[in-house]
N, C-alpha and C. Protein backbone atom coordinates (compact mmCIF):
# COMPACT_ATOMS: atom_id res chain seq x y z
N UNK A 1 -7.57 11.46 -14.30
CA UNK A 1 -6.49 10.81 -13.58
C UNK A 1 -6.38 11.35 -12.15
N UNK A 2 -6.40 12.97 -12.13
CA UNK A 2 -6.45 12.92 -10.69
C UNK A 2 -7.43 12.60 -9.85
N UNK A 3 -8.21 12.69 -10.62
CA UNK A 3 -10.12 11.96 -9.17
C UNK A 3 -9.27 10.57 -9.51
N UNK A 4 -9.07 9.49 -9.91
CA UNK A 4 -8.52 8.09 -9.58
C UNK A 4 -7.59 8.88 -7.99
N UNK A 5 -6.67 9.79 -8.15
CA UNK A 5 -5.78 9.69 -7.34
C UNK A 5 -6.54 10.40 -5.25
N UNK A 6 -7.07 11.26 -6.35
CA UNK A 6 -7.87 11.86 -4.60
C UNK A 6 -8.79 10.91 -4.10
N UNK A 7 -9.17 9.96 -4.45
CA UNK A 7 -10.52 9.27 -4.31
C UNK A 7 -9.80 8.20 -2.93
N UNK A 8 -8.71 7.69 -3.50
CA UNK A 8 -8.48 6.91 -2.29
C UNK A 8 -7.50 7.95 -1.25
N UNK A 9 -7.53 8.87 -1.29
CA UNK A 9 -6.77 9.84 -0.87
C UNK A 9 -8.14 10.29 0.49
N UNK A 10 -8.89 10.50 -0.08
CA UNK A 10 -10.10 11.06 0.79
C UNK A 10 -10.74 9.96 1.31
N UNK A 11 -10.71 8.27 0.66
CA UNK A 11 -11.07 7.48 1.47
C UNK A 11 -10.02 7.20 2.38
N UNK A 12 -8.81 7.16 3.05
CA UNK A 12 -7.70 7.05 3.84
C UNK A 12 -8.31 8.09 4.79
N UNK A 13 -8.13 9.36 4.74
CA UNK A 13 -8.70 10.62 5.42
C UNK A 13 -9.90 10.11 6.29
N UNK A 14 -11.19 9.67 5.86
CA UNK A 14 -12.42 9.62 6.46
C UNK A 14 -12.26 8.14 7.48
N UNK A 15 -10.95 7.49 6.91
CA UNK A 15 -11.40 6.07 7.44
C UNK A 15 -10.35 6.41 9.00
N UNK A 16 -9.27 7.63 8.98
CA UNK A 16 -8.73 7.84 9.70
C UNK A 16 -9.30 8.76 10.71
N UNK A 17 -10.13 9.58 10.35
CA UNK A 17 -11.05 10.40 11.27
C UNK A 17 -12.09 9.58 11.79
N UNK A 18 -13.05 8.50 11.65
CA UNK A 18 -13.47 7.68 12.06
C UNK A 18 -12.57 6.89 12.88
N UNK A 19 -11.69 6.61 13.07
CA UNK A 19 -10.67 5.02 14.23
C UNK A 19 -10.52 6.13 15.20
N UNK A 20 -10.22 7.90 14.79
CA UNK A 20 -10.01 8.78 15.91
C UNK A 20 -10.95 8.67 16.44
N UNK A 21 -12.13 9.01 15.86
CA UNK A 21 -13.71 9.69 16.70
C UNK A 21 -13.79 8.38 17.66
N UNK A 22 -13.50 7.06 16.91
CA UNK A 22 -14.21 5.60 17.94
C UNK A 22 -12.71 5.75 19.18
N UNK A 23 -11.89 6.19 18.94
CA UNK A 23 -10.81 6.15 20.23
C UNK A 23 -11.32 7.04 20.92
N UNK A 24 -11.84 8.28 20.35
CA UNK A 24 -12.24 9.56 21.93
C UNK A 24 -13.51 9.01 22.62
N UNK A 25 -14.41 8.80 21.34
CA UNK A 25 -15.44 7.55 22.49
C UNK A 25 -15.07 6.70 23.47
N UNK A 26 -14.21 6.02 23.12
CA UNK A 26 -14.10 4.97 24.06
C UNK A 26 -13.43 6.03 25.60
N UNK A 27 -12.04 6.95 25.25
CA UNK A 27 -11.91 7.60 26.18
C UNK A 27 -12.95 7.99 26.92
N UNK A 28 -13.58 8.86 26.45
CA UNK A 28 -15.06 9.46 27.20
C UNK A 28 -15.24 8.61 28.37
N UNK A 29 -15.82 6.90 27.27
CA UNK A 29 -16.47 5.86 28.42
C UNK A 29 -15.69 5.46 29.83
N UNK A 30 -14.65 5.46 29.49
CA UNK A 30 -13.61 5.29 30.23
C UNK A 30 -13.68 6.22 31.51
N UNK A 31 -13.54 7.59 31.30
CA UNK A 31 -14.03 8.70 32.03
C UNK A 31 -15.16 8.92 32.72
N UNK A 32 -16.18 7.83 32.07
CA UNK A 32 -17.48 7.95 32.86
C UNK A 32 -17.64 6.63 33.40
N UNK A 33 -17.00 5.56 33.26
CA UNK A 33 -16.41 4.48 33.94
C UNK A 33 -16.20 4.57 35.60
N UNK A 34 -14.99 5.54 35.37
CA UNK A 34 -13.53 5.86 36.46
C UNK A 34 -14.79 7.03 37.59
N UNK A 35 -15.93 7.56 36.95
CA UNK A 35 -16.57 9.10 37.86
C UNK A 35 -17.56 7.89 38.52
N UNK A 36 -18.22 6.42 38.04
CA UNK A 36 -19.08 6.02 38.57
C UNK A 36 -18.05 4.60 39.88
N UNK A 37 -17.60 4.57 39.59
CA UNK A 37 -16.30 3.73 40.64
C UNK A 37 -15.88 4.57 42.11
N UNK A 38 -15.58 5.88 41.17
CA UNK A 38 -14.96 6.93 41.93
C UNK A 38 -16.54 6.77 43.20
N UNK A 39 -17.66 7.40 42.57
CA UNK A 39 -18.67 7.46 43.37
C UNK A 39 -18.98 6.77 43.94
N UNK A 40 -19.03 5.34 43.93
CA UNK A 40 -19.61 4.08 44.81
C UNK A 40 -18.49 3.39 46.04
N UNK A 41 -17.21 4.23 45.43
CA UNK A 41 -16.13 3.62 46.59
C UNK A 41 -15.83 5.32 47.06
N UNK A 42 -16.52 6.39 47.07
CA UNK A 42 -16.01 7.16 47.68
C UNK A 42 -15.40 8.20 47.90
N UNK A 43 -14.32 8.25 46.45
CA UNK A 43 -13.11 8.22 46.25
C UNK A 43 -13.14 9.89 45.60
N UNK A 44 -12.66 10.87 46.40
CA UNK A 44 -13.00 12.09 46.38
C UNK A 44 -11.45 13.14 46.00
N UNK A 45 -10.41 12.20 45.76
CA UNK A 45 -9.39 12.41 44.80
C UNK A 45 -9.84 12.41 43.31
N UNK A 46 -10.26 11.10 42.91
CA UNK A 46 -10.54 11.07 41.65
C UNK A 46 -11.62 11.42 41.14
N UNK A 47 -11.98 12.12 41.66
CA UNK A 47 -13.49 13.11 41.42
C UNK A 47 -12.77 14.67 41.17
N UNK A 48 -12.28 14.81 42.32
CA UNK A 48 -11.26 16.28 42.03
C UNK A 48 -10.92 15.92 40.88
N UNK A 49 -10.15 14.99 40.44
CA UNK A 49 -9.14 15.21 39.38
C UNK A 49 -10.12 15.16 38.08
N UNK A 50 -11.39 14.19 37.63
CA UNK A 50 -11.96 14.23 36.54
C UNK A 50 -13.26 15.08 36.28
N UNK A 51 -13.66 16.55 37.30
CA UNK A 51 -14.59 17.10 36.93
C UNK A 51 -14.02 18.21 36.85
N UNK A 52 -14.66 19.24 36.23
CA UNK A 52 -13.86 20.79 35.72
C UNK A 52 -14.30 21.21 37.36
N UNK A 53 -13.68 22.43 37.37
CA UNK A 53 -13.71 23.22 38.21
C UNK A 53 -15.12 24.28 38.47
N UNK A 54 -15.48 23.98 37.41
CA UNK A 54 -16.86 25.10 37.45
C UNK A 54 -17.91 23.77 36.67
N UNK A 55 -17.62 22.77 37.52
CA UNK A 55 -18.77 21.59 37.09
C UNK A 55 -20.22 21.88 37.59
N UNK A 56 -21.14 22.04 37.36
CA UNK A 56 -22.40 21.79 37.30
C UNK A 56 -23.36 20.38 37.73
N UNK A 57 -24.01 19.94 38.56
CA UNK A 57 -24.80 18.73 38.48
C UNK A 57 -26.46 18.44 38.92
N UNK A 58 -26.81 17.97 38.63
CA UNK A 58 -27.93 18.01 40.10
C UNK A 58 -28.35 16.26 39.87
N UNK A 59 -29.34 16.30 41.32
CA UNK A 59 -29.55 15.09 41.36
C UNK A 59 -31.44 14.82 40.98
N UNK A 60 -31.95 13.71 41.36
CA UNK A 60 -33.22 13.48 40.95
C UNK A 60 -34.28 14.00 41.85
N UNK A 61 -33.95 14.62 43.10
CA UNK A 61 -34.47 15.51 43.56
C UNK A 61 -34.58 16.96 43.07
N UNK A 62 -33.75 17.24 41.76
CA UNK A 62 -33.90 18.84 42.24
C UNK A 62 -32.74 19.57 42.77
N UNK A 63 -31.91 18.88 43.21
CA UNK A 63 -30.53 19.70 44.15
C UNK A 63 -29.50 19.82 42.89
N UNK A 64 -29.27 20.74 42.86
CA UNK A 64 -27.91 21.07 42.13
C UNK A 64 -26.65 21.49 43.06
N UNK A 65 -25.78 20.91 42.57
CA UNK A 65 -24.21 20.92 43.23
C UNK A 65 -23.01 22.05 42.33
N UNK A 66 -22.23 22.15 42.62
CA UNK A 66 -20.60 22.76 42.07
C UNK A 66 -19.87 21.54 42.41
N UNK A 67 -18.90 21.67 42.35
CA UNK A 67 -17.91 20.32 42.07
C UNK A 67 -17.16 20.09 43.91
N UNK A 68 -17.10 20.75 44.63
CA UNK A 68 -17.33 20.75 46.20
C UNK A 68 -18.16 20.48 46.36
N UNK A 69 -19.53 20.17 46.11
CA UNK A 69 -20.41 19.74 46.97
C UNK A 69 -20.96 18.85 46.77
N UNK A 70 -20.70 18.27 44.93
CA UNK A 70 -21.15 17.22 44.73
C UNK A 70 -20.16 16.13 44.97
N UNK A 71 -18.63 16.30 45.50
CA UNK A 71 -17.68 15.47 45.97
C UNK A 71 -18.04 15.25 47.80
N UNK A 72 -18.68 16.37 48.43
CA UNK A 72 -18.97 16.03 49.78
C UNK A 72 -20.19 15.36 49.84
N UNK A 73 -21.30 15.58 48.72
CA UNK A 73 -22.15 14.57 48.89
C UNK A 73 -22.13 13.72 48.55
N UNK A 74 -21.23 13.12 47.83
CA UNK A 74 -21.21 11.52 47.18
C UNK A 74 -19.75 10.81 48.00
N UNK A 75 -19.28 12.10 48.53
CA UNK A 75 -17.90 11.46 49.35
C UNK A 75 -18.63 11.02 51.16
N UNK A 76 -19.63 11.92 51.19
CA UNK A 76 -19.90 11.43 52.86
C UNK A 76 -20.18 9.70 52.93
N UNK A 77 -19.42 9.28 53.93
CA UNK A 77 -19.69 8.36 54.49
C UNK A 77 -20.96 7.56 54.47
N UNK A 78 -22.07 8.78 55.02
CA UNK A 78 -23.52 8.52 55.01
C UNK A 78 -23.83 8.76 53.60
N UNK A 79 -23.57 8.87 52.91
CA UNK A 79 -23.98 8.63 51.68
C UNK A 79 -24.99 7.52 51.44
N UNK A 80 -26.00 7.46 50.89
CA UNK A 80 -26.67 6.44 50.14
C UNK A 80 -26.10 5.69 49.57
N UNK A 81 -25.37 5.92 48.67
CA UNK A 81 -25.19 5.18 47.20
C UNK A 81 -24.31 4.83 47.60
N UNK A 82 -24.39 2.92 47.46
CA UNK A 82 -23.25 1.64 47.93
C UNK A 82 -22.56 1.25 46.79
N UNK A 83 -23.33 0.97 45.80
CA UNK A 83 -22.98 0.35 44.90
C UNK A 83 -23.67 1.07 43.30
N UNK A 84 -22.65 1.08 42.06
CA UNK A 84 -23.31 1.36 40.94
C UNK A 84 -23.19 -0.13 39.82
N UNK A 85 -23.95 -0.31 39.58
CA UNK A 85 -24.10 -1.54 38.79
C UNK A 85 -23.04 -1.02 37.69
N UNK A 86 -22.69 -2.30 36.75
CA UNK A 86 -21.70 -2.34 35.71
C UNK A 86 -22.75 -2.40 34.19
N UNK A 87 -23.16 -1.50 33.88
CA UNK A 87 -23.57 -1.05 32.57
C UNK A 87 -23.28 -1.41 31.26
N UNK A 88 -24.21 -2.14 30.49
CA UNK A 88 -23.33 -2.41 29.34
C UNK A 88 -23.39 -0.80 27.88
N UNK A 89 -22.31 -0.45 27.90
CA UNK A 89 -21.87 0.45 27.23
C UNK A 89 -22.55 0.52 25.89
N UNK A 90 -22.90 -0.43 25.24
CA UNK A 90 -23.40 -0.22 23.98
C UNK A 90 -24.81 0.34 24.07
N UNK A 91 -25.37 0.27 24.90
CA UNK A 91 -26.63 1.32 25.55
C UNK A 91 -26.37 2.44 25.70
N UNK A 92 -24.84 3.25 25.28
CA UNK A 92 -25.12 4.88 25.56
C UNK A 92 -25.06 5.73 24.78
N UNK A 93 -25.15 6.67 24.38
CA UNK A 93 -25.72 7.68 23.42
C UNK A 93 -24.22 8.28 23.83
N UNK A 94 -23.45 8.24 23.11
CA UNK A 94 -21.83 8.74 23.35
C UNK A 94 -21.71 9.69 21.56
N UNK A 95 -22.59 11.51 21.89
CA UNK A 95 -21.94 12.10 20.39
C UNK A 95 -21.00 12.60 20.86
N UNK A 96 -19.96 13.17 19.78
CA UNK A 96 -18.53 14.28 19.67
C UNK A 96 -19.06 15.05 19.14
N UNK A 97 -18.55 15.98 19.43
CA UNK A 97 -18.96 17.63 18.77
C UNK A 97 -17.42 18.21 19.18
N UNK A 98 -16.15 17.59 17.95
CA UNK A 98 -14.53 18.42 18.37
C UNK A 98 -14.32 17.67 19.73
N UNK A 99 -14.46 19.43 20.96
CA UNK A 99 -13.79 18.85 22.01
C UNK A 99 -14.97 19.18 23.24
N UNK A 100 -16.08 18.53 22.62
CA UNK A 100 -16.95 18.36 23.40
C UNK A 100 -18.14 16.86 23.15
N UNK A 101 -18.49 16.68 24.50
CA UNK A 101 -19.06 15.09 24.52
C UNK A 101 -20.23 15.31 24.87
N UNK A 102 -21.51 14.53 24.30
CA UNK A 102 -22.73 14.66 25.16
C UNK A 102 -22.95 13.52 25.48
N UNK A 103 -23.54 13.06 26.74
CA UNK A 103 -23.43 11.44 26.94
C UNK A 103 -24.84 11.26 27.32
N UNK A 104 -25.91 10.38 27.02
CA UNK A 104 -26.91 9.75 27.30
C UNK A 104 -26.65 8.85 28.01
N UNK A 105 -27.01 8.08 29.13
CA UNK A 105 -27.18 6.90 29.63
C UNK A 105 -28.12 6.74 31.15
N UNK A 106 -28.15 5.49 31.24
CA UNK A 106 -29.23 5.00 32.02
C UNK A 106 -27.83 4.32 33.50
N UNK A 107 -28.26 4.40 34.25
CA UNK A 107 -27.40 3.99 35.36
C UNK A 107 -28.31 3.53 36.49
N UNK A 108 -27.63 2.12 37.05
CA UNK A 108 -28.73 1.63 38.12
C UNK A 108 -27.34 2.07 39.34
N UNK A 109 -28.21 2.00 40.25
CA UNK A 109 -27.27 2.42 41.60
C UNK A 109 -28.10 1.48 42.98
N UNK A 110 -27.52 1.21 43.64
CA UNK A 110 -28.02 0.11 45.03
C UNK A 110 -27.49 1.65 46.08
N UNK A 111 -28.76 1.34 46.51
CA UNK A 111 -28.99 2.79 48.23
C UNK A 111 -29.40 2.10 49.37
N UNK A 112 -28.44 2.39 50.24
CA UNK A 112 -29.17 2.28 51.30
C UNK A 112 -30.92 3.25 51.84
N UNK A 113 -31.77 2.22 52.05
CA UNK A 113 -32.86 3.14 52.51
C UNK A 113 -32.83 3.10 53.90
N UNK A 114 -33.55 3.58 54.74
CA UNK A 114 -33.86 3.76 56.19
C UNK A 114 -35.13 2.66 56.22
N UNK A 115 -34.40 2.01 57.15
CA UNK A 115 -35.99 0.82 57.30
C UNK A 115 -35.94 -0.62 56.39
N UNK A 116 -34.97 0.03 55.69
CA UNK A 116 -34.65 -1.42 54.65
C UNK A 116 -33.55 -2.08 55.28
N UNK A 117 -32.92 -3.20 54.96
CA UNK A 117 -31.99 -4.09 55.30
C UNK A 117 -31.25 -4.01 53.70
N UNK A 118 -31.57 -4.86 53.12
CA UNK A 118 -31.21 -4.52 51.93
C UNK A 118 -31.34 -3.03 50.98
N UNK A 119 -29.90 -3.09 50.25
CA UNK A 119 -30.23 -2.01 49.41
C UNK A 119 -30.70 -1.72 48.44
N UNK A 120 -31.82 -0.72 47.77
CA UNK A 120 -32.68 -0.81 46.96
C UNK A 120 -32.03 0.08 45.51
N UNK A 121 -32.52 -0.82 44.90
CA UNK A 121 -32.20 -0.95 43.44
C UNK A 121 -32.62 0.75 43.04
N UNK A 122 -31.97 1.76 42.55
CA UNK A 122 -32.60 3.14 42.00
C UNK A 122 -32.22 3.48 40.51
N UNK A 123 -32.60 3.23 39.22
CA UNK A 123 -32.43 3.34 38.14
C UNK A 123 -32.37 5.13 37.56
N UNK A 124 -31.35 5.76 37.15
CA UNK A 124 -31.13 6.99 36.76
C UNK A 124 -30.70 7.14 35.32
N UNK A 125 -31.74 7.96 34.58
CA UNK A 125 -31.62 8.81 33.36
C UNK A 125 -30.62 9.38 33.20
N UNK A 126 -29.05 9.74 33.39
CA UNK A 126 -27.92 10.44 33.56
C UNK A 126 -28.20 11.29 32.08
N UNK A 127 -27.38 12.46 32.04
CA UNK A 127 -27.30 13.50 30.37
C UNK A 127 -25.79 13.71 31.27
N UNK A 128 -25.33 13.84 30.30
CA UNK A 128 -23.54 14.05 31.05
C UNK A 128 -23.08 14.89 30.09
N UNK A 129 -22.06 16.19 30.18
CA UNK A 129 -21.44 16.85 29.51
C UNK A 129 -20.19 16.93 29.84
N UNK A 130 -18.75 16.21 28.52
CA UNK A 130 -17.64 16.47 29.05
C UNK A 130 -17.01 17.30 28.21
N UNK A 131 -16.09 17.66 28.33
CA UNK A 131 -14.95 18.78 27.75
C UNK A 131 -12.98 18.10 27.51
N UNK A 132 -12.56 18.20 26.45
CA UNK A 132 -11.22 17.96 26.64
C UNK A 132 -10.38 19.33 26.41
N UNK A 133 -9.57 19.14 27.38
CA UNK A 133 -9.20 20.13 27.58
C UNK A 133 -7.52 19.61 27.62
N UNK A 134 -6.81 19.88 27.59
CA UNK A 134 -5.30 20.04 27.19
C UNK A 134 -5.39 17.95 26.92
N UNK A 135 -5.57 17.69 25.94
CA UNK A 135 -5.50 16.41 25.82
C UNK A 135 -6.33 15.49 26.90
N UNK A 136 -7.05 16.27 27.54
CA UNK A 136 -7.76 14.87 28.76
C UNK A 136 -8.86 15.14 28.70
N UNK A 137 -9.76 14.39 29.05
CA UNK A 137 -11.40 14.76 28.68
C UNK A 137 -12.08 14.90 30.06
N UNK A 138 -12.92 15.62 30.93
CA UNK A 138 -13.26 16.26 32.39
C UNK A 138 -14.83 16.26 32.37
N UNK A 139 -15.06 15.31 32.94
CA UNK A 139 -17.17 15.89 33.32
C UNK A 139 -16.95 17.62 33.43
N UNK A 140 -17.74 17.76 33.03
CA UNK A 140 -18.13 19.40 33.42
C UNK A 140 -19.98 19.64 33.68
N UNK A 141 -20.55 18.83 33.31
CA UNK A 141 -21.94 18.81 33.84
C UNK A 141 -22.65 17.36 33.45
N UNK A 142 -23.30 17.21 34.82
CA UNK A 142 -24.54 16.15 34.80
C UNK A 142 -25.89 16.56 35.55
N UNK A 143 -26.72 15.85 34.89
CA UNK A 143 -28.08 16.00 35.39
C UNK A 143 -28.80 15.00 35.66
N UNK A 144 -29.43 14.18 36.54
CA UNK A 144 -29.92 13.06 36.58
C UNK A 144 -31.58 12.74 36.71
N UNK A 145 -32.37 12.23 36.38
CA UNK A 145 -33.71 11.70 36.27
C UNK A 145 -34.09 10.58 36.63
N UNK A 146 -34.59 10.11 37.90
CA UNK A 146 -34.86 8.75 38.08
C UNK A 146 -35.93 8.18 37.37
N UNK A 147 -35.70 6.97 36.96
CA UNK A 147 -36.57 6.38 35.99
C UNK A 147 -37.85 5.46 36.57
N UNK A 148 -38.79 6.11 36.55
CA UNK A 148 -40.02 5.59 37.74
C UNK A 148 -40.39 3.91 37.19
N UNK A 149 -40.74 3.21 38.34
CA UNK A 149 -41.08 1.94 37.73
C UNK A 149 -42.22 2.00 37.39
N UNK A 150 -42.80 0.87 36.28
CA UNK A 150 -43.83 1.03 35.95
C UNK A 150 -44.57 -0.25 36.57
């Protein structure tokens, strides 16, 4: 009699830890949404506000940043990067581990080149690491890989 009673007891439990895990996902995306917007318009408030303080990054060159420098290089004016394309989400590798995120995804970005008129299409391998921390979830490291054409 009591396995009849725990059985749907522990199915309630798992079906409720699952609707959580798919809500912090979606937060996450959301978060990595708001950092690729932030980047293509500029926007060097909302970069302060969604990367940790001891963030980590680098780019497909090789350059690694702290969270000052990767806001002055994606905040300068002269910046390259005009535009980030709109991604469809079901392409990303979004695990939980508690109160930590690992994010897979592919990101196209439009650059200005020197010599070009138009801006050229640059496709990036992103690995993203976020953290929640008092209820909010914060990039704390990315690494990027451009994806060579074939």
């Amino acid at each position: 009699m009591r396995k009849l009673i725990l059985l749907p007891v522990l199915m309630l439990i798992t079906v409720q830890l699952n609707a959580q895990q798919a809500t912090e996902k979606q937060n996450v995306i959301y978060l990595l949404k708001q950092m690729d917007k932030a980047v293509a318009s500029k926007d060097s408030v909302v970069l302060s506000k969604i990367l940790t303080d001891d963030f980590t990054g680098s780019i497909p060159n090789g350059q690694n940043f702290n969270k000052k420098s990767y806001i002055s290089f994606h905040c300068n004016p002269q910046s390259k990067v005009r535009e980030l394309k709109e991604e469809p989400t079901s392409n990303w590798d979004v695990r939980l581990f508690g109160n930590l995120a690992v994010i897979n995804r592919t990101i196209t970005s439009l650059a200005k080149t020197p010599g070009k008129e138009k801006p050229v299409e640059i496709q990036t391998r992103r690995l993203e690491v976020c953290i929640k921390v008092k209820e909010r979830w914060h990039i704390t490291a990315q690494q990027g890989t451009e994806v060579l054409k074939k």
